[in-house]
PDB file of N, CA and C in Angstrom:
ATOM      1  N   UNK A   1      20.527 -18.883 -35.734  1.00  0.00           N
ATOM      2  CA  UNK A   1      21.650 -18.641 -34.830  1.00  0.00           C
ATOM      3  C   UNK A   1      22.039 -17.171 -34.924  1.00  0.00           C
ATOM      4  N   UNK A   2      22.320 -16.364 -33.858  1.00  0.00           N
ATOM      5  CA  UNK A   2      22.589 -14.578 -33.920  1.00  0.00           C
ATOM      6  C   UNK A   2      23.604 -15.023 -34.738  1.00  0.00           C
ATOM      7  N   UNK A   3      24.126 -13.711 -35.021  1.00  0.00           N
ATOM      8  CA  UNK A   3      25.069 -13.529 -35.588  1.00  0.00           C
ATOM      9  C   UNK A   3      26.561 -12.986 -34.364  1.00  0.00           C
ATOM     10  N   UNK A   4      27.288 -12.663 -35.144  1.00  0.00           N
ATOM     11  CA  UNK A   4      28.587 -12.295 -33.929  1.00  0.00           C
ATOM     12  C   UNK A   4      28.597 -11.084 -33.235  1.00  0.00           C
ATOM     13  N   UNK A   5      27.851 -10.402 -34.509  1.00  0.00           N
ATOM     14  CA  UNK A   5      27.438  -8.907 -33.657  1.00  0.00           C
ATOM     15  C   UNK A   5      26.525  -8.668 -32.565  1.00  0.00           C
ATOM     16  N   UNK A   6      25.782  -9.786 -33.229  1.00  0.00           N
ATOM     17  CA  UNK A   6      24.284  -9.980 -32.033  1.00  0.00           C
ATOM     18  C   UNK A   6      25.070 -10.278 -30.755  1.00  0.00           C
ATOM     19  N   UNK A   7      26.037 -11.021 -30.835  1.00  0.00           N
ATOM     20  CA  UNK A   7      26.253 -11.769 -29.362  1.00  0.00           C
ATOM     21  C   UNK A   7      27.151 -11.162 -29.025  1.00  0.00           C
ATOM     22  N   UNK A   8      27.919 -10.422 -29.306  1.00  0.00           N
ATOM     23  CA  UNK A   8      28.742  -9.356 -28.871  1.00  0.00           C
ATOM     24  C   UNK A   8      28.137  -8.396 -28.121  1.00  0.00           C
ATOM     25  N   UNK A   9      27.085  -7.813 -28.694  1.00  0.00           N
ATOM     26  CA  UNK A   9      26.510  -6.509 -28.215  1.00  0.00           C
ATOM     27  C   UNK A   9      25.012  -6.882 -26.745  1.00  0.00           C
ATOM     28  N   UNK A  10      24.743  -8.085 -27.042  1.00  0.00           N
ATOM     29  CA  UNK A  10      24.139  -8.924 -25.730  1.00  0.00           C
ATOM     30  C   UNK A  10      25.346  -9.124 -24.702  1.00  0.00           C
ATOM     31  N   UNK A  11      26.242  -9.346 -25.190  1.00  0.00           N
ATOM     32  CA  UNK A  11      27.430 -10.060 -24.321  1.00  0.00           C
ATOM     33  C   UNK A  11      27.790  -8.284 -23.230  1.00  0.00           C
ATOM     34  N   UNK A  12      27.243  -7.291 -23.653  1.00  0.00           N
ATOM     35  CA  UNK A  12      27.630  -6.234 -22.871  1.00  0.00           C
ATOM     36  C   UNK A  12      26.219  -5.684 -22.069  1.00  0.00           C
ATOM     37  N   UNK A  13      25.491  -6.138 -22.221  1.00  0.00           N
ATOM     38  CA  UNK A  13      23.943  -5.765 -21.231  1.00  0.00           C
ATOM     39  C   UNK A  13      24.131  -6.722 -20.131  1.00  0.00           C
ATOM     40  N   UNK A  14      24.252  -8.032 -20.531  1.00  0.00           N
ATOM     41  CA  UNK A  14      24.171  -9.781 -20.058  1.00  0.00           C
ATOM     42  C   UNK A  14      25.884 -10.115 -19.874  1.00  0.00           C
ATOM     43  N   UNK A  15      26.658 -10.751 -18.975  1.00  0.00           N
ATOM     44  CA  UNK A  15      27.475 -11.253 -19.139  1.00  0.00           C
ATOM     45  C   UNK A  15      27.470 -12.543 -19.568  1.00  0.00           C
ATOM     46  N   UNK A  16      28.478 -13.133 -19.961  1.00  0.00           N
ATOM     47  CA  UNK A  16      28.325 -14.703 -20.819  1.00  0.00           C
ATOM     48  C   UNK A  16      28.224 -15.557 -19.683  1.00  0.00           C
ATOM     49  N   UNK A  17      29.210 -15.652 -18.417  1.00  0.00           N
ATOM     50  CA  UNK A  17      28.741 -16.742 -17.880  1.00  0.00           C
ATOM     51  C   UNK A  17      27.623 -16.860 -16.973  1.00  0.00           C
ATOM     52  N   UNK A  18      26.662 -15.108 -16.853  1.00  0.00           N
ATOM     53  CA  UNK A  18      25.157 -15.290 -16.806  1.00  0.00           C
ATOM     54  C   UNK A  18      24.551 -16.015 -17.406  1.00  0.00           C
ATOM     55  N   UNK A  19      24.262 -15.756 -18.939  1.00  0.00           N
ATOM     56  CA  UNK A  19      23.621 -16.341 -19.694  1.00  0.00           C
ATOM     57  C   UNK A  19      23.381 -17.699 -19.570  1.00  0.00           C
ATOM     58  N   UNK A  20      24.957 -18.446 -20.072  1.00  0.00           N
ATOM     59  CA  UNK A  20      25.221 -19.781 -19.984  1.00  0.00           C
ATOM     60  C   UNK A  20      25.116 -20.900 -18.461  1.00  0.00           C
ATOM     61  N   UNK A  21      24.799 -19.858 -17.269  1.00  0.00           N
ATOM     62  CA  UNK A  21      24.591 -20.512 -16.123  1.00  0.00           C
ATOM     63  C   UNK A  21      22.803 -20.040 -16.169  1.00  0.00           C
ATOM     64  N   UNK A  22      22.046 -19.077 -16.883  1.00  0.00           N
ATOM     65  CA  UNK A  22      20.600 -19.144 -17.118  1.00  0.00           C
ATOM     66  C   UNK A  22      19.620 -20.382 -17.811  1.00  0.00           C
ATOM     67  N   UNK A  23      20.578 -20.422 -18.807  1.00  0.00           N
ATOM     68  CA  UNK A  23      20.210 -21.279 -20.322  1.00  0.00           C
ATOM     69  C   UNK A  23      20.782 -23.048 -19.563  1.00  0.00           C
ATOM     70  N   UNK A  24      21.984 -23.016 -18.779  1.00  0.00           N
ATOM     71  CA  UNK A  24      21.896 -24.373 -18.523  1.00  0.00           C
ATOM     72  C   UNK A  24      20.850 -25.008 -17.254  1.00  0.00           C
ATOM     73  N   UNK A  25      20.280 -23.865 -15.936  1.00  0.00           N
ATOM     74  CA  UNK A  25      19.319 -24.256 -15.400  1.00  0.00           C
ATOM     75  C   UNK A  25      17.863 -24.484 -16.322  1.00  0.00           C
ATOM     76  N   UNK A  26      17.725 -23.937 -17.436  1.00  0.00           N
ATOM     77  CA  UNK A  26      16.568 -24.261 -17.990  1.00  0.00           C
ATOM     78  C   UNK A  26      16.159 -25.489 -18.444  1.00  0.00           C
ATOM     79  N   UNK A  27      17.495 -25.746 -19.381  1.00  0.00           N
ATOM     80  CA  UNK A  27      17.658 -27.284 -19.872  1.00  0.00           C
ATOM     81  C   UNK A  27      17.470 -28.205 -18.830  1.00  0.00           C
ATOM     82  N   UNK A  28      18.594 -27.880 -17.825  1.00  0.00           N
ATOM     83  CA  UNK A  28      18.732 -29.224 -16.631  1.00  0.00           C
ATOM     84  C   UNK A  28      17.074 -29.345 -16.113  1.00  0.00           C
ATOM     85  N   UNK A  29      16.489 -28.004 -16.347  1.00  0.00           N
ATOM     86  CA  UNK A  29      15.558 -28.377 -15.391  1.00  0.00           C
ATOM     87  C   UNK A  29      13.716 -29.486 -16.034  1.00  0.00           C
ATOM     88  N   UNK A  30      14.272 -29.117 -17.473  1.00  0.00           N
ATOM     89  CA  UNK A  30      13.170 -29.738 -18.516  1.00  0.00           C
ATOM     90  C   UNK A  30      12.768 -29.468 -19.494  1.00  0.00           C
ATOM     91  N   UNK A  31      13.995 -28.000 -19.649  1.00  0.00           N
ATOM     92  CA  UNK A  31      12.970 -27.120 -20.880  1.00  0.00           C
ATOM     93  C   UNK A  31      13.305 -27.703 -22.077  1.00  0.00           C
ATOM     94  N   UNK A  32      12.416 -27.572 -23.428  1.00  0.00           N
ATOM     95  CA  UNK A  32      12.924 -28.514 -24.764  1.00  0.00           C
ATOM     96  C   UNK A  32      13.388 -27.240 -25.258  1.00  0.00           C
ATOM     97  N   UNK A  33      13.301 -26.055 -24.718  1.00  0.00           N
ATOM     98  CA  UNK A  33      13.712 -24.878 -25.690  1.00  0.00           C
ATOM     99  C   UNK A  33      14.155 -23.483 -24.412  1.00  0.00           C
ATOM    100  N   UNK A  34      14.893 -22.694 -24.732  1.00  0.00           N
ATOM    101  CA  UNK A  34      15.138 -21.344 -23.397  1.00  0.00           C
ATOM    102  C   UNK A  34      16.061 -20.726 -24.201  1.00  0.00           C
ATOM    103  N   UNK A  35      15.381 -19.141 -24.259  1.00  0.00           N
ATOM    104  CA  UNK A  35      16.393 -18.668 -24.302  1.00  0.00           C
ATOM    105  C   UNK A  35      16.153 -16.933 -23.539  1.00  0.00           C
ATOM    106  N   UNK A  36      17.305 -16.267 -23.863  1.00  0.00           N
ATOM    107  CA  UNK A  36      16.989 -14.909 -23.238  1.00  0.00           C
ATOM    108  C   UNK A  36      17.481 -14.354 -24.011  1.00  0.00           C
ATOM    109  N   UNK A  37      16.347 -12.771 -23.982  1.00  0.00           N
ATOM    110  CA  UNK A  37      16.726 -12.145 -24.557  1.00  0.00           C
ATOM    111  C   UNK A  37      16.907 -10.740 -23.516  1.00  0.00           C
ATOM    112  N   UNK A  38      17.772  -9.304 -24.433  1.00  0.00           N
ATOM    113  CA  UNK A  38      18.013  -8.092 -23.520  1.00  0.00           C
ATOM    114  C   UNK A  38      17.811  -6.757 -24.877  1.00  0.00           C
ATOM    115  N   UNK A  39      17.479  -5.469 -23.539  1.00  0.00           N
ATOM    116  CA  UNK A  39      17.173  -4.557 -24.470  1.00  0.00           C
ATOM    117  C   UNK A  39      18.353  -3.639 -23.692  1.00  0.00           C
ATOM    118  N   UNK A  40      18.863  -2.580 -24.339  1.00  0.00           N
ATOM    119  CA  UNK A  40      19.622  -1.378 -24.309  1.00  0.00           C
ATOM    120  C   UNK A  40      18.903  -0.571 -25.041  1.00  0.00           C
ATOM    121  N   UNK A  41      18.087   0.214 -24.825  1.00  0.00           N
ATOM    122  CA  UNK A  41      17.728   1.727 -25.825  1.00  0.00           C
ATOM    123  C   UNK A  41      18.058   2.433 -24.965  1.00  0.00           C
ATOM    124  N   UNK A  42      18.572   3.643 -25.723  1.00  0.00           N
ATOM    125  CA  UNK A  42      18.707   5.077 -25.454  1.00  0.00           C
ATOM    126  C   UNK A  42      17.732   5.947 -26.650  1.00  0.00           C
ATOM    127  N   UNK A  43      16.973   7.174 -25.834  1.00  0.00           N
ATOM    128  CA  UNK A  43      16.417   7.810 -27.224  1.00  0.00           C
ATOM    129  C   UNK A  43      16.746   9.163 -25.969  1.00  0.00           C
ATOM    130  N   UNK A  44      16.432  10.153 -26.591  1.00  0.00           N
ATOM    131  CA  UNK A  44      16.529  11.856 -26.587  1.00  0.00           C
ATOM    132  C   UNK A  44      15.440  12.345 -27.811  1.00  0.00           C
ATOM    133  N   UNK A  45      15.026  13.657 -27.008  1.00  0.00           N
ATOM    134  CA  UNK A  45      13.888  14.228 -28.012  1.00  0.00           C
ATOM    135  C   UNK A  45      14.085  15.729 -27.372  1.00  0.00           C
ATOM    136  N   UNK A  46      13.249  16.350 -28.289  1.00  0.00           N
ATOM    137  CA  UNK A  46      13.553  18.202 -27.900  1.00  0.00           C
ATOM    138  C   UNK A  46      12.021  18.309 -28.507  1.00  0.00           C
ATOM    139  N   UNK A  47      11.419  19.516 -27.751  1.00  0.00           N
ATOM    140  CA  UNK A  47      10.053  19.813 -28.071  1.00  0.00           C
ATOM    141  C   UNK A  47      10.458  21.300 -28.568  1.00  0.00           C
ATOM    142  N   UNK A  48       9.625  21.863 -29.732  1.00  0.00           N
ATOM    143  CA  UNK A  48      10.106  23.026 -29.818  1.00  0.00           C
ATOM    144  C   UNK A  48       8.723  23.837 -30.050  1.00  0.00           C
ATOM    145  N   UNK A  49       8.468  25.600 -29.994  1.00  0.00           N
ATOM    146  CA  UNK A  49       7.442  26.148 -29.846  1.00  0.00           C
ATOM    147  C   UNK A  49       8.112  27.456 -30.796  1.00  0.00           C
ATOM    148  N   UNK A  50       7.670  27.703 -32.112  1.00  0.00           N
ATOM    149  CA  UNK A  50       8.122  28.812 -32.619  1.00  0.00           C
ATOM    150  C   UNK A  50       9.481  28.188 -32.930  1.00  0.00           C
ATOM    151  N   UNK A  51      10.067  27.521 -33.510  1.00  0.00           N
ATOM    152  CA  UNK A  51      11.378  27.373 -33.384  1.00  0.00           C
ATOM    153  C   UNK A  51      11.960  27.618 -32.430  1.00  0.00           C
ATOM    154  N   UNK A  52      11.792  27.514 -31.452  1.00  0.00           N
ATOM    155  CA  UNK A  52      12.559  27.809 -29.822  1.00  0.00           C
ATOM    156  C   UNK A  52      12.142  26.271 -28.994  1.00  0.00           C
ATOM    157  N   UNK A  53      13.574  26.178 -28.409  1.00  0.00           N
ATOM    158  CA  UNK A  53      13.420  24.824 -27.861  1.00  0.00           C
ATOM    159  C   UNK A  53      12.659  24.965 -26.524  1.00  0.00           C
ATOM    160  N   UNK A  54      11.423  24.143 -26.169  1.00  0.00           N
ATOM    161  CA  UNK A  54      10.903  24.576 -24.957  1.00  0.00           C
ATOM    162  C   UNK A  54      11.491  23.261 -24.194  1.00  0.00           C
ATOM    163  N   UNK A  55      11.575  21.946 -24.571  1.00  0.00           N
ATOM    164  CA  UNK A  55      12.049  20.918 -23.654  1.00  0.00           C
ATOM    165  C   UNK A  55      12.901  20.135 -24.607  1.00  0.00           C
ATOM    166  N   UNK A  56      13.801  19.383 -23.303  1.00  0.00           N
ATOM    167  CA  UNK A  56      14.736  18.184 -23.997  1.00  0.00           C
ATOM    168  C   UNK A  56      14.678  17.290 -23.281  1.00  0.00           C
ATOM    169  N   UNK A  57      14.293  16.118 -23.246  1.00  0.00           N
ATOM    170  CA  UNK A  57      14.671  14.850 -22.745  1.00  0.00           C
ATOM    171  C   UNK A  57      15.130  13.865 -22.911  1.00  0.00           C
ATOM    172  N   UNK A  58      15.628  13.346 -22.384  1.00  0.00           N
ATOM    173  CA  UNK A  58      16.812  11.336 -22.730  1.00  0.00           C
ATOM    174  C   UNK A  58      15.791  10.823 -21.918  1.00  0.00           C
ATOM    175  N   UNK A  59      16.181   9.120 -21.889  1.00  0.00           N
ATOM    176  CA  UNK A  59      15.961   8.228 -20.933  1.00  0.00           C
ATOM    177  C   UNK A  59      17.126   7.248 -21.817  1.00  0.00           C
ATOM    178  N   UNK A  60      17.100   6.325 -20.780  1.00  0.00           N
ATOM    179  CA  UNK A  60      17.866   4.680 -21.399  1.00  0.00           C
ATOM    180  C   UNK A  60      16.775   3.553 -20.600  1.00  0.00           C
ATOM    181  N   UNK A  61      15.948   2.631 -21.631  1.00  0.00           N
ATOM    182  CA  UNK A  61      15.507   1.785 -20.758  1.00  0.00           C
ATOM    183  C   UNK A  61      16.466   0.251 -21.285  1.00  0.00           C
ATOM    184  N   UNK A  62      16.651  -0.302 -20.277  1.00  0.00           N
ATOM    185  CA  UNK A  62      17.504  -1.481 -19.874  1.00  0.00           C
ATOM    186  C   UNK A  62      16.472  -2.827 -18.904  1.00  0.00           C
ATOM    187  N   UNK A  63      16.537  -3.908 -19.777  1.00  0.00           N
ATOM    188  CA  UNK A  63      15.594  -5.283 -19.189  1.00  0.00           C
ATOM    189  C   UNK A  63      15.957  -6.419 -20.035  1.00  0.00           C
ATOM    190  N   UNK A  64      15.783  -7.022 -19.122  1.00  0.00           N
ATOM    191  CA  UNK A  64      15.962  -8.603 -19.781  1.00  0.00           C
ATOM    192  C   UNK A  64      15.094  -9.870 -19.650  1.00  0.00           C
ATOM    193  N   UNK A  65      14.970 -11.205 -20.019  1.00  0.00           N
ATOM    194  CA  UNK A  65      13.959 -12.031 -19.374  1.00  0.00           C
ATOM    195  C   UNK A  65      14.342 -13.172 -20.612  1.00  0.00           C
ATOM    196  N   UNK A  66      13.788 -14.311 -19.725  1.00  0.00           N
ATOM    197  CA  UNK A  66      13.949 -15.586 -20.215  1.00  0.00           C
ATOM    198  C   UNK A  66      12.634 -16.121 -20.730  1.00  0.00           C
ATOM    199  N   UNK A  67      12.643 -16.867 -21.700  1.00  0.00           N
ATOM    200  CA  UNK A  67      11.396 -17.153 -22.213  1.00  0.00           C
ATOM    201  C   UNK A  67      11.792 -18.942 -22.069  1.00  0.00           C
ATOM    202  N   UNK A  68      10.939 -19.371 -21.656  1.00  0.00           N
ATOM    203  CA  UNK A  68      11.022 -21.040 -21.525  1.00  0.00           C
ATOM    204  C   UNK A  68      10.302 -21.951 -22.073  1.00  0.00           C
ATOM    205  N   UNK A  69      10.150 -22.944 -22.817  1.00  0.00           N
ATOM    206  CA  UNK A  69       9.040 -23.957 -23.073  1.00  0.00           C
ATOM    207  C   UNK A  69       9.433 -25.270 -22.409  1.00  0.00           C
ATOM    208  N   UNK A  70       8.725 -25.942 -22.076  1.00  0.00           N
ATOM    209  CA  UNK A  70       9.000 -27.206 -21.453  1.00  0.00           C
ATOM    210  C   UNK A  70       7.679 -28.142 -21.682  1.00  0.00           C
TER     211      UNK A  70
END
């Protein structure tokens, strides 16, 4: 079972009554098991040449998806 932090910090990518209207079509529909999971990364990097910064870049990648067994 996550923990509180886990579902706290899902609870802000995913809203709860997403989830819980995801997870109950799975069941209703046959699954013996469903759940979903979500990612939030952020990273940043700097390239440097001589000690001189030649580049900097961010991204944030953000996705989610349901995994089902039935």
């Amino acid at each position: 079972m996550p923990s509180q932090v886990s579902r706290r910090r899902l609870g802000r990518v995913i809203e709860r009554d997403v989830l819980q209207r995801v997870l109950a079509s799975a069941v209703s529909g046959g699954a013996e098991f469903a759940e979903v999971y979500a990612e939030d990364k952020r990273s940043t990097s700097a390239g440097l040449d001589d000690g001189r910064v030649e580049q900097v870049s961010s991204g944030r990648d953000r996705g989610a998806g349901i995994r089902v067994v039935a």
